[in-house]
N, C-alpha and C. Protein backbone atom coordinates (compact mmCIF):
# COMPACT_ATOMS: atom_id res chain seq x y z
N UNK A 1 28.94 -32.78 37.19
CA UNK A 1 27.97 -31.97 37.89
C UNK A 1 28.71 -31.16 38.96
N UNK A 2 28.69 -29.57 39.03
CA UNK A 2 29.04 -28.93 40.14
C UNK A 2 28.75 -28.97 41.45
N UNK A 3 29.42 -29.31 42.45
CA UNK A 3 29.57 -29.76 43.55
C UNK A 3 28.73 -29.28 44.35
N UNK A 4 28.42 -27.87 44.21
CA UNK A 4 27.57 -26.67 44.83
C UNK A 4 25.78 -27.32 44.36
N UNK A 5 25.41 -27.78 43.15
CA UNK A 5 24.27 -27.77 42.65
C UNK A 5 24.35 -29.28 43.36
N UNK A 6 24.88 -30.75 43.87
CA UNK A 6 24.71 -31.51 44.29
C UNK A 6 24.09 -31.26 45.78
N UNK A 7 24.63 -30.36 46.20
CA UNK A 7 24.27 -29.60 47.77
C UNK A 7 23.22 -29.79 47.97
N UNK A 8 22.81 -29.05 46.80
CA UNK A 8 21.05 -28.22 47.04
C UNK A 8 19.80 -29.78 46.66
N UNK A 9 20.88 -31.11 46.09
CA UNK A 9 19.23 -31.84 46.16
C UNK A 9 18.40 -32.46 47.18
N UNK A 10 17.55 -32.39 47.16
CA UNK A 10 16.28 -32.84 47.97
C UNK A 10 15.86 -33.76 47.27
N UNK A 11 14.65 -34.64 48.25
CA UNK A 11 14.07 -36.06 47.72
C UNK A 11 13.01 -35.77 46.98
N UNK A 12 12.59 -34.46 46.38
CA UNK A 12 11.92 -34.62 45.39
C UNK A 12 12.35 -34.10 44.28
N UNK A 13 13.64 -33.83 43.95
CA UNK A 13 14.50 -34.19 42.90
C UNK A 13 14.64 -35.45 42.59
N UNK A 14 13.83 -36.63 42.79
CA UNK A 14 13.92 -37.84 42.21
C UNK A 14 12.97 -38.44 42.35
N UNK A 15 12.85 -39.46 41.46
CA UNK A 15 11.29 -39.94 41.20
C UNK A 15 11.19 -41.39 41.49
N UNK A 16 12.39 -41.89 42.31
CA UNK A 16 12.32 -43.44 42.71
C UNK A 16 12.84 -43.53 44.06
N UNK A 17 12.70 -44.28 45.02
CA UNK A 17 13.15 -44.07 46.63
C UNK A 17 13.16 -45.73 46.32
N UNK A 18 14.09 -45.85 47.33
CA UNK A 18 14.43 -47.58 47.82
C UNK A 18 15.10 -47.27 49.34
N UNK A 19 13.89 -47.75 50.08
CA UNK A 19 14.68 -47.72 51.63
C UNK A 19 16.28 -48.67 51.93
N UNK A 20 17.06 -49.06 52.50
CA UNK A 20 18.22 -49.58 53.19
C UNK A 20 18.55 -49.14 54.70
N UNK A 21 18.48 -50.63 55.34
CA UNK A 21 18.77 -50.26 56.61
C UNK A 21 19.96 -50.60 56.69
N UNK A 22 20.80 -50.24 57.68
CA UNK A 22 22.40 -49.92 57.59
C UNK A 22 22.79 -51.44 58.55
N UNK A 23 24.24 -52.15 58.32
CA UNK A 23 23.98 -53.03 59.15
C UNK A 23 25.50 -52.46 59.68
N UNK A 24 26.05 -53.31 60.80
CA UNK A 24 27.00 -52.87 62.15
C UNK A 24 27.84 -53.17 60.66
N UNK A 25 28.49 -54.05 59.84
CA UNK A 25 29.09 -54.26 59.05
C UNK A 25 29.40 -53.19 57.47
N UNK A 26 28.28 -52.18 57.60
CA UNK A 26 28.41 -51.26 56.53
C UNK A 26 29.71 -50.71 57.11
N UNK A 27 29.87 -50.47 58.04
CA UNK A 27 30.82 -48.94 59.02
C UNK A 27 32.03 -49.12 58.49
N UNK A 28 32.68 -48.84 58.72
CA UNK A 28 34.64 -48.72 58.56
C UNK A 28 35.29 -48.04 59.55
N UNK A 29 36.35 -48.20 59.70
CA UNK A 29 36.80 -48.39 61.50
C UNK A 29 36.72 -46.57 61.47
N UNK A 30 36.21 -45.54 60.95
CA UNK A 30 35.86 -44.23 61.49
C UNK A 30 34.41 -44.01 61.97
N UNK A 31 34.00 -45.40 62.07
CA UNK A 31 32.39 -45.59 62.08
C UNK A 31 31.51 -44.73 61.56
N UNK A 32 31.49 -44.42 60.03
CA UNK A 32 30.56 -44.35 58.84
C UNK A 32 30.84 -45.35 57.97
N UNK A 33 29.71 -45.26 56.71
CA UNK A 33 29.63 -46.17 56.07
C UNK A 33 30.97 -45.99 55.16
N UNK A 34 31.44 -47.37 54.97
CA UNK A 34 32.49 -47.33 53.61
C UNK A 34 32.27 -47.16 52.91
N UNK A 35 33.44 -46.38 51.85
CA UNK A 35 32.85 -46.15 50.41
C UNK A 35 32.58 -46.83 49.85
N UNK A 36 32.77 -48.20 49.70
CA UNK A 36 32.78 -49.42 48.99
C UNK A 36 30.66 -49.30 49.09
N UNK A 37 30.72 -49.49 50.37
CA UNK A 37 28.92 -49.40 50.42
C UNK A 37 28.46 -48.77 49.74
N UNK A 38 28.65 -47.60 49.09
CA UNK A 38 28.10 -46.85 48.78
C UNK A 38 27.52 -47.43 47.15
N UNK A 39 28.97 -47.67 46.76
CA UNK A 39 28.46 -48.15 45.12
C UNK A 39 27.52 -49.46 45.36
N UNK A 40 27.97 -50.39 46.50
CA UNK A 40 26.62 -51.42 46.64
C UNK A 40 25.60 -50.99 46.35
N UNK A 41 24.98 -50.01 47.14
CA UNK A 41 23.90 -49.06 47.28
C UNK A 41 23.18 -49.22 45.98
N UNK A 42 24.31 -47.95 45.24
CA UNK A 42 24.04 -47.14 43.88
C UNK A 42 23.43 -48.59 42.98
N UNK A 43 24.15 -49.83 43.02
CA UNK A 43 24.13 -50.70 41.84
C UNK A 43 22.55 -51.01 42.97
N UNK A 44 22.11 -51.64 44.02
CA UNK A 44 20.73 -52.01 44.08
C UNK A 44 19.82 -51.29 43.80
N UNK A 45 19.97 -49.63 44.27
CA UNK A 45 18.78 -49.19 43.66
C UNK A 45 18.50 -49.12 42.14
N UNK A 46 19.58 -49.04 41.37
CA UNK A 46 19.51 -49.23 39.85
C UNK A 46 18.47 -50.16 39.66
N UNK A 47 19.55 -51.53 39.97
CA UNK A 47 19.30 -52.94 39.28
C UNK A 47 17.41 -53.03 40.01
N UNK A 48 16.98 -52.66 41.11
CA UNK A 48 15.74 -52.54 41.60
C UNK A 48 15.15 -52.09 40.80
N UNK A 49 15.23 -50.94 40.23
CA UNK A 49 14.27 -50.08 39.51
C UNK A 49 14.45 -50.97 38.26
N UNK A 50 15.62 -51.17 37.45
CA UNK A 50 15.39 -52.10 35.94
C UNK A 50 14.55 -53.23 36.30
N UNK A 51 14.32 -53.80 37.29
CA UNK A 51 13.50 -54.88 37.73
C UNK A 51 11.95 -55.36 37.52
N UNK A 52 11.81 -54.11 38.59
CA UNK A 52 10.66 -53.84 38.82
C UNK A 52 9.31 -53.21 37.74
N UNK A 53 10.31 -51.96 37.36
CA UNK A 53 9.99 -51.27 35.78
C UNK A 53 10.34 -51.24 34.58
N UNK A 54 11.08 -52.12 34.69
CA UNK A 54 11.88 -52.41 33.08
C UNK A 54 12.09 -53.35 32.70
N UNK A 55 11.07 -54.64 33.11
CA UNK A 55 11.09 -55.96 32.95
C UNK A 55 11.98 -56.29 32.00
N UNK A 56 13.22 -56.15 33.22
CA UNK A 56 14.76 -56.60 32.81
C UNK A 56 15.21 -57.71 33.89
N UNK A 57 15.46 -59.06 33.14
CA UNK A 57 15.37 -60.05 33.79
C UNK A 57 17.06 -60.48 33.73
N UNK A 58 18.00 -60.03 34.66
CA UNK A 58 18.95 -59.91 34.68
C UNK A 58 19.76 -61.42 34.04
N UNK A 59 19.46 -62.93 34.98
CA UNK A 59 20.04 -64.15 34.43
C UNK A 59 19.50 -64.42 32.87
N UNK A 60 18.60 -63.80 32.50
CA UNK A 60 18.07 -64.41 31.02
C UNK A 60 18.02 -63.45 29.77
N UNK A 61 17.72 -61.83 30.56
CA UNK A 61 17.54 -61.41 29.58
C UNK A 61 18.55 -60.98 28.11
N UNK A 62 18.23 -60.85 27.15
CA UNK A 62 19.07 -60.81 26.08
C UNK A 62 19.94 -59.77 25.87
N UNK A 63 19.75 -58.75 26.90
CA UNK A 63 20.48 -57.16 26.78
C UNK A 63 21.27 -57.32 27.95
N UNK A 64 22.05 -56.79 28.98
CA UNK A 64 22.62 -56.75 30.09
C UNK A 64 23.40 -55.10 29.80
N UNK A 65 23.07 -54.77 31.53
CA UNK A 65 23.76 -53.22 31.68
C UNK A 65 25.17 -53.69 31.98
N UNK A 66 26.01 -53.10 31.37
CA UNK A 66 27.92 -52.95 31.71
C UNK A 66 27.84 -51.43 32.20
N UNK A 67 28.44 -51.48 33.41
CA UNK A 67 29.04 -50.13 34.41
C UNK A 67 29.92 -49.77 33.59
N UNK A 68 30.28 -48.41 32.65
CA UNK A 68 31.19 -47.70 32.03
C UNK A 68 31.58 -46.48 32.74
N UNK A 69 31.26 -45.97 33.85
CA UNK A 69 31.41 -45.32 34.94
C UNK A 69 30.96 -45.00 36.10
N UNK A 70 31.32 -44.57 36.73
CA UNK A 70 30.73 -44.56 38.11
C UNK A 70 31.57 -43.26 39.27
N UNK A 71 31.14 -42.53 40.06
CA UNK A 71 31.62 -41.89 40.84
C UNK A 71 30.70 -41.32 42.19
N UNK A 72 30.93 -40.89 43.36
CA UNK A 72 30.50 -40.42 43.87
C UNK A 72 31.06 -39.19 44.78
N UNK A 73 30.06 -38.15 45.00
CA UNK A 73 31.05 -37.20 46.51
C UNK A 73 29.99 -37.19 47.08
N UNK A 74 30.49 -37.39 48.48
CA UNK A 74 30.89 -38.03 49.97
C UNK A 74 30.24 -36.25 50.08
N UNK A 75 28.94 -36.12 51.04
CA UNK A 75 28.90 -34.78 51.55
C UNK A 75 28.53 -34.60 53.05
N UNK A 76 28.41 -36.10 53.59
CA UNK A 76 28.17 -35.46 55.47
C UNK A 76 27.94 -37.40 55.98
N UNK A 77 28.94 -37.77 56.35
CA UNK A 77 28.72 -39.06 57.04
C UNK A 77 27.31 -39.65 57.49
N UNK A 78 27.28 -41.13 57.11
CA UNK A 78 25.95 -41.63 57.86
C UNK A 78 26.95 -43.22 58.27
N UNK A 79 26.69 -42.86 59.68
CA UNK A 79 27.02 -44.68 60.27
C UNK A 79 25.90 -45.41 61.02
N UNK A 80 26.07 -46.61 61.04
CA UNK A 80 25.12 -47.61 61.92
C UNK A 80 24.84 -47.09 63.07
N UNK A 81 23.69 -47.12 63.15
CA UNK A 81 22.50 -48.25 62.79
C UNK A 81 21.34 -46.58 62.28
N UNK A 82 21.89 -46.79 60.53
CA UNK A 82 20.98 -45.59 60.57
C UNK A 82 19.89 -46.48 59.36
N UNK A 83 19.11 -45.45 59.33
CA UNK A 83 18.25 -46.13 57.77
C UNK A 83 18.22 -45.08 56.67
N UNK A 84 18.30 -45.23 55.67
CA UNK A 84 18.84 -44.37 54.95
C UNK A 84 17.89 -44.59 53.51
N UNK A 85 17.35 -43.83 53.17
CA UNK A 85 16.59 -43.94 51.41
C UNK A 85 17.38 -43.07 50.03
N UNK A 86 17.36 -43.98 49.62
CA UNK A 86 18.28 -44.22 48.34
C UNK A 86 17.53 -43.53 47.29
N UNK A 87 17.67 -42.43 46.27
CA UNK A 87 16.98 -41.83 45.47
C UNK A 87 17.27 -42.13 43.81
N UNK A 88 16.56 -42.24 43.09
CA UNK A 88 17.68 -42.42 41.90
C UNK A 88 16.37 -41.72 40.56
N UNK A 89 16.95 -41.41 39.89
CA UNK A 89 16.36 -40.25 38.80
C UNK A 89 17.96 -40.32 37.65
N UNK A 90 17.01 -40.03 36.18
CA UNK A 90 17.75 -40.48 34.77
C UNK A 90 18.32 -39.40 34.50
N UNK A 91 19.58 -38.52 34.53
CA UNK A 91 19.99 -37.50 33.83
C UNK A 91 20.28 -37.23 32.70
N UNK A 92 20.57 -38.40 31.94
CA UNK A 92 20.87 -38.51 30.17
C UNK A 92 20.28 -40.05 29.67
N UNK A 93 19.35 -39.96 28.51
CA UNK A 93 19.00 -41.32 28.27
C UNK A 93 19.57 -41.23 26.47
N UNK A 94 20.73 -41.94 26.42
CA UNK A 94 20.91 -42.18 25.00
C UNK A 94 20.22 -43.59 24.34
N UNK A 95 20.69 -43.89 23.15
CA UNK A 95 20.43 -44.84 22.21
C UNK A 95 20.36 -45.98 23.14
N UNK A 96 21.79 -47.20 23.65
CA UNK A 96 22.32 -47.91 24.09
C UNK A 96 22.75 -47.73 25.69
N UNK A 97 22.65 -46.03 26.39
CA UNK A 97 23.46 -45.75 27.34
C UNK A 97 22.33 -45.15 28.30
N UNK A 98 22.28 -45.05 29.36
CA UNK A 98 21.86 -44.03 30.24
C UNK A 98 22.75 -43.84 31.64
N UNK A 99 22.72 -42.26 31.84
CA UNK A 99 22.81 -41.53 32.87
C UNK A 99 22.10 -41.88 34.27
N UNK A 100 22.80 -42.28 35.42
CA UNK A 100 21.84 -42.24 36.30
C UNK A 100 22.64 -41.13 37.45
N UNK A 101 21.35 -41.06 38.15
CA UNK A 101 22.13 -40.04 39.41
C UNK A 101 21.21 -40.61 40.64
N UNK A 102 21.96 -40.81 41.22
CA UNK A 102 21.61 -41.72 42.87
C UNK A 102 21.99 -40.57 44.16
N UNK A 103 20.90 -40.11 45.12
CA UNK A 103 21.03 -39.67 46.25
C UNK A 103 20.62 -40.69 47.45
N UNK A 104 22.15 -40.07 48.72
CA UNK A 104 21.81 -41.62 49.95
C UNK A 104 21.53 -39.81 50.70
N UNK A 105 20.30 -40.43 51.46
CA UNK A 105 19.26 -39.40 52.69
C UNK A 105 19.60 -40.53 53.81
N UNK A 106 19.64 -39.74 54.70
CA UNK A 106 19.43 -40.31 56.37
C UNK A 106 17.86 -40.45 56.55
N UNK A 107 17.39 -41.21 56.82
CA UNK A 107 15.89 -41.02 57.46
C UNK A 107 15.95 -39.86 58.48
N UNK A 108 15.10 -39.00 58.49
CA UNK A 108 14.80 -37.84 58.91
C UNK A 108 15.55 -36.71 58.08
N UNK A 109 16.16 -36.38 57.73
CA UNK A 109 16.90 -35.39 57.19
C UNK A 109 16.51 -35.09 55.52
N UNK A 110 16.62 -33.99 54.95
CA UNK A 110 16.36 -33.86 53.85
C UNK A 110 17.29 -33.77 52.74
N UNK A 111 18.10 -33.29 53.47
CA UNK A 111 19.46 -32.85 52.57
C UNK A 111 20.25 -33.83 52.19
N UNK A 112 21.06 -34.17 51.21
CA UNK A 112 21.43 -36.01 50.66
C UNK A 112 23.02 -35.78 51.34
N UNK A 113 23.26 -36.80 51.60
CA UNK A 113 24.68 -37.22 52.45
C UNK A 113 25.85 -37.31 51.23
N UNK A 114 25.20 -38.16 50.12
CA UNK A 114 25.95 -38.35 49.01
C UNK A 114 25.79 -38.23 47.97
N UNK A 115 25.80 -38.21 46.91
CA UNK A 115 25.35 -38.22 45.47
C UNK A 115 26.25 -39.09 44.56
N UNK A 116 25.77 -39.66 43.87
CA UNK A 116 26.47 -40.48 42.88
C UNK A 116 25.85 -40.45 41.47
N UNK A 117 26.71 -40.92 40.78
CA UNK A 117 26.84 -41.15 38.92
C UNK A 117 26.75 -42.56 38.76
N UNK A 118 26.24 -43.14 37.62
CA UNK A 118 26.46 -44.17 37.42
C UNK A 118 25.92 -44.40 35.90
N UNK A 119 26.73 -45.18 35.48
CA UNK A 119 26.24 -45.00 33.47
C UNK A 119 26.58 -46.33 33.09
N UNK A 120 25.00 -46.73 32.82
CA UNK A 120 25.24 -48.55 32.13
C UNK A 120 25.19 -48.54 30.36
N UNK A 121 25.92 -49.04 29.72
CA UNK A 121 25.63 -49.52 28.27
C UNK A 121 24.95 -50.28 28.31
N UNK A 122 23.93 -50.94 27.69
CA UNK A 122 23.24 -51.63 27.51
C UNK A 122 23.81 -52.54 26.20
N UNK A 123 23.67 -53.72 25.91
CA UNK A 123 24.68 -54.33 25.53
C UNK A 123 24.38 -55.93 25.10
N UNK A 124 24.08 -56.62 24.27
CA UNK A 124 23.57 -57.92 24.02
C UNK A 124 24.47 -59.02 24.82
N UNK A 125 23.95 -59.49 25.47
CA UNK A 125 24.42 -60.76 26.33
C UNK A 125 25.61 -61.28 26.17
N UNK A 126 25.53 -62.08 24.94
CA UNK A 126 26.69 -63.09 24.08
C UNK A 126 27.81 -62.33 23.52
N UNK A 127 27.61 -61.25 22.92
CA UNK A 127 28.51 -60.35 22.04
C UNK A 127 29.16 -59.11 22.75
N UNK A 128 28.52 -58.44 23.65
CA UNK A 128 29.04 -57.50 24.62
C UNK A 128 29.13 -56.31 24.04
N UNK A 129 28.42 -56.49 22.74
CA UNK A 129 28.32 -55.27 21.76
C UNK A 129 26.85 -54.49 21.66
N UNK A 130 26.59 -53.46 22.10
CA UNK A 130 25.25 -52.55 21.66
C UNK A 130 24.45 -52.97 20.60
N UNK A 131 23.61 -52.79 20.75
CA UNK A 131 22.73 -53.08 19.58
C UNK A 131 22.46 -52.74 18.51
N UNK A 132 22.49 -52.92 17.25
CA UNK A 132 22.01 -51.86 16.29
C UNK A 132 20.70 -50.90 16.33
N UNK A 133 19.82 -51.01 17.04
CA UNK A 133 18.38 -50.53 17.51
C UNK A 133 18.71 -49.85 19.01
N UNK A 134 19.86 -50.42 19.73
CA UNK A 134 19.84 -49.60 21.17
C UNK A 134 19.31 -50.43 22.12
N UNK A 135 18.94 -49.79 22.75
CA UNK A 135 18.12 -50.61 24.24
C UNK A 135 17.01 -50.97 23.85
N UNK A 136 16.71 -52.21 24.32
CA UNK A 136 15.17 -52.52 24.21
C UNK A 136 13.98 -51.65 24.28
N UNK A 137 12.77 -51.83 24.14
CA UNK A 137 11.94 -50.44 24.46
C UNK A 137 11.65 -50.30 25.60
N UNK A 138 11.53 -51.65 26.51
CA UNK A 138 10.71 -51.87 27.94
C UNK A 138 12.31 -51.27 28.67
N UNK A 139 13.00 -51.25 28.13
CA UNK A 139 14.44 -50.58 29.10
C UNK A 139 13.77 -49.13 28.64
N UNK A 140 13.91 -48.52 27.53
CA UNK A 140 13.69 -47.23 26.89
C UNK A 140 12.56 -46.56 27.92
N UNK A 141 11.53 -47.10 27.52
CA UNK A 141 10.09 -46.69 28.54
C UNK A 141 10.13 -46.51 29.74
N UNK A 142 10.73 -47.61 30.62
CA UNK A 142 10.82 -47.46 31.90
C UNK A 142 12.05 -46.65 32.45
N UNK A 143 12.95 -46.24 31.71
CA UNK A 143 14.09 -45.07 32.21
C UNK A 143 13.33 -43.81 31.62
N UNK A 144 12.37 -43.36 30.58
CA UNK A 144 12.23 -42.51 30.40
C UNK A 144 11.42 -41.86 31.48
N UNK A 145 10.96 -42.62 32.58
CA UNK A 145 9.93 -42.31 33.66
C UNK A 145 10.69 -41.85 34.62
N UNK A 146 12.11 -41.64 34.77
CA UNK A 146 12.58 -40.92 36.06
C UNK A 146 14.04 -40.08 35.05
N UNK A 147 13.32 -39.46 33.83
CA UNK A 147 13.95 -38.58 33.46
C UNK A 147 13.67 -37.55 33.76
N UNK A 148 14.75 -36.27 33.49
CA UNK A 148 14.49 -35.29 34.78
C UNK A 148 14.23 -34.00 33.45
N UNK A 149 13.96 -32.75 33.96
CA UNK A 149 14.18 -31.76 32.56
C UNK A 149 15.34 -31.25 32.32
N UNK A 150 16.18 -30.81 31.54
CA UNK A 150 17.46 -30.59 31.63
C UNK A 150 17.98 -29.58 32.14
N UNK A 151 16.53 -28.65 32.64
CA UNK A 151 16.80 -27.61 33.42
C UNK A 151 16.65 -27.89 35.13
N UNK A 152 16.51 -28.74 35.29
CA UNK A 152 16.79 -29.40 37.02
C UNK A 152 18.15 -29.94 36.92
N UNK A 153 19.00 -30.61 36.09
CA UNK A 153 20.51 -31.09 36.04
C UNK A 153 20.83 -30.29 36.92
């Protein structure tokens, strides 16, 4: 995704919010958050949303997401003690795979601090191999709800 079109998103470029309050321990000795936080972030609001809407029961269920990539750019510091809402919306939903795209907002501000990627396989428990059918449907259904049009990408 071009760096310039990450600029321009706003929080209603996404169709899921998860608040996070920042703790003295997010910071890193330039006092903003570490990058390391950030993918924390990215993986709770995910794993939240498969939760909640995709009655995906992480210790039992028979499918499990594997991280096959991940990235983020860094566009305007946020340090403690801020609160910050986490955005996340589907950019590609394949067979076995989906696209996610995660924005971190400062409370008050509109414009996103960061943006991130993140792409799970979906993947049978025991075998670590995709499915012949793909993702379950209740995974299918509930990512198809914060898919975006391909003309907002």
């Amino acid at each position: 995704m071009a760096l310039d079109a990450l600029k321009t998103r706003r929080r209603s470029d996404y169709k899921f919010e998860l608040e996070y309050r920042t703790r003295w321990s997010d910071n890193d000795m330039y006092s903003h958050l570490n990058n390391s936080v950030y993918y924390f972030l990215f993986d709770s609001i995910v794993n939240t949303y498969l939760i909640r809407h995709c009655a995906l029961d992480p210790p039992t269920s028979p499918h499990i997401g594997l991280v096959v990539h991940s990235h983020c750019d860094y566009l305007a510091p946020i340090g403690f003690p801020a609160v910050v809402d986490l955005a996340l919306r589907v950019n590609k939903l394949g067979k076995s795979s989906v696209t996610y795209e995660i924005a971190v907002f400062e409370r008050g501000h509109d414009d996103a601090r960061a943006v991130g990627e993140f792409v799970h396989v979906f993947v049978d428990r025991n075998s670590r191999k995709p499915g012949l059918q793909g993702m379950a449907d209740n995974l299918k259904d509930g990512l198809n709800k914060l898919m975006v049009e391909r003309a907002k990408l």
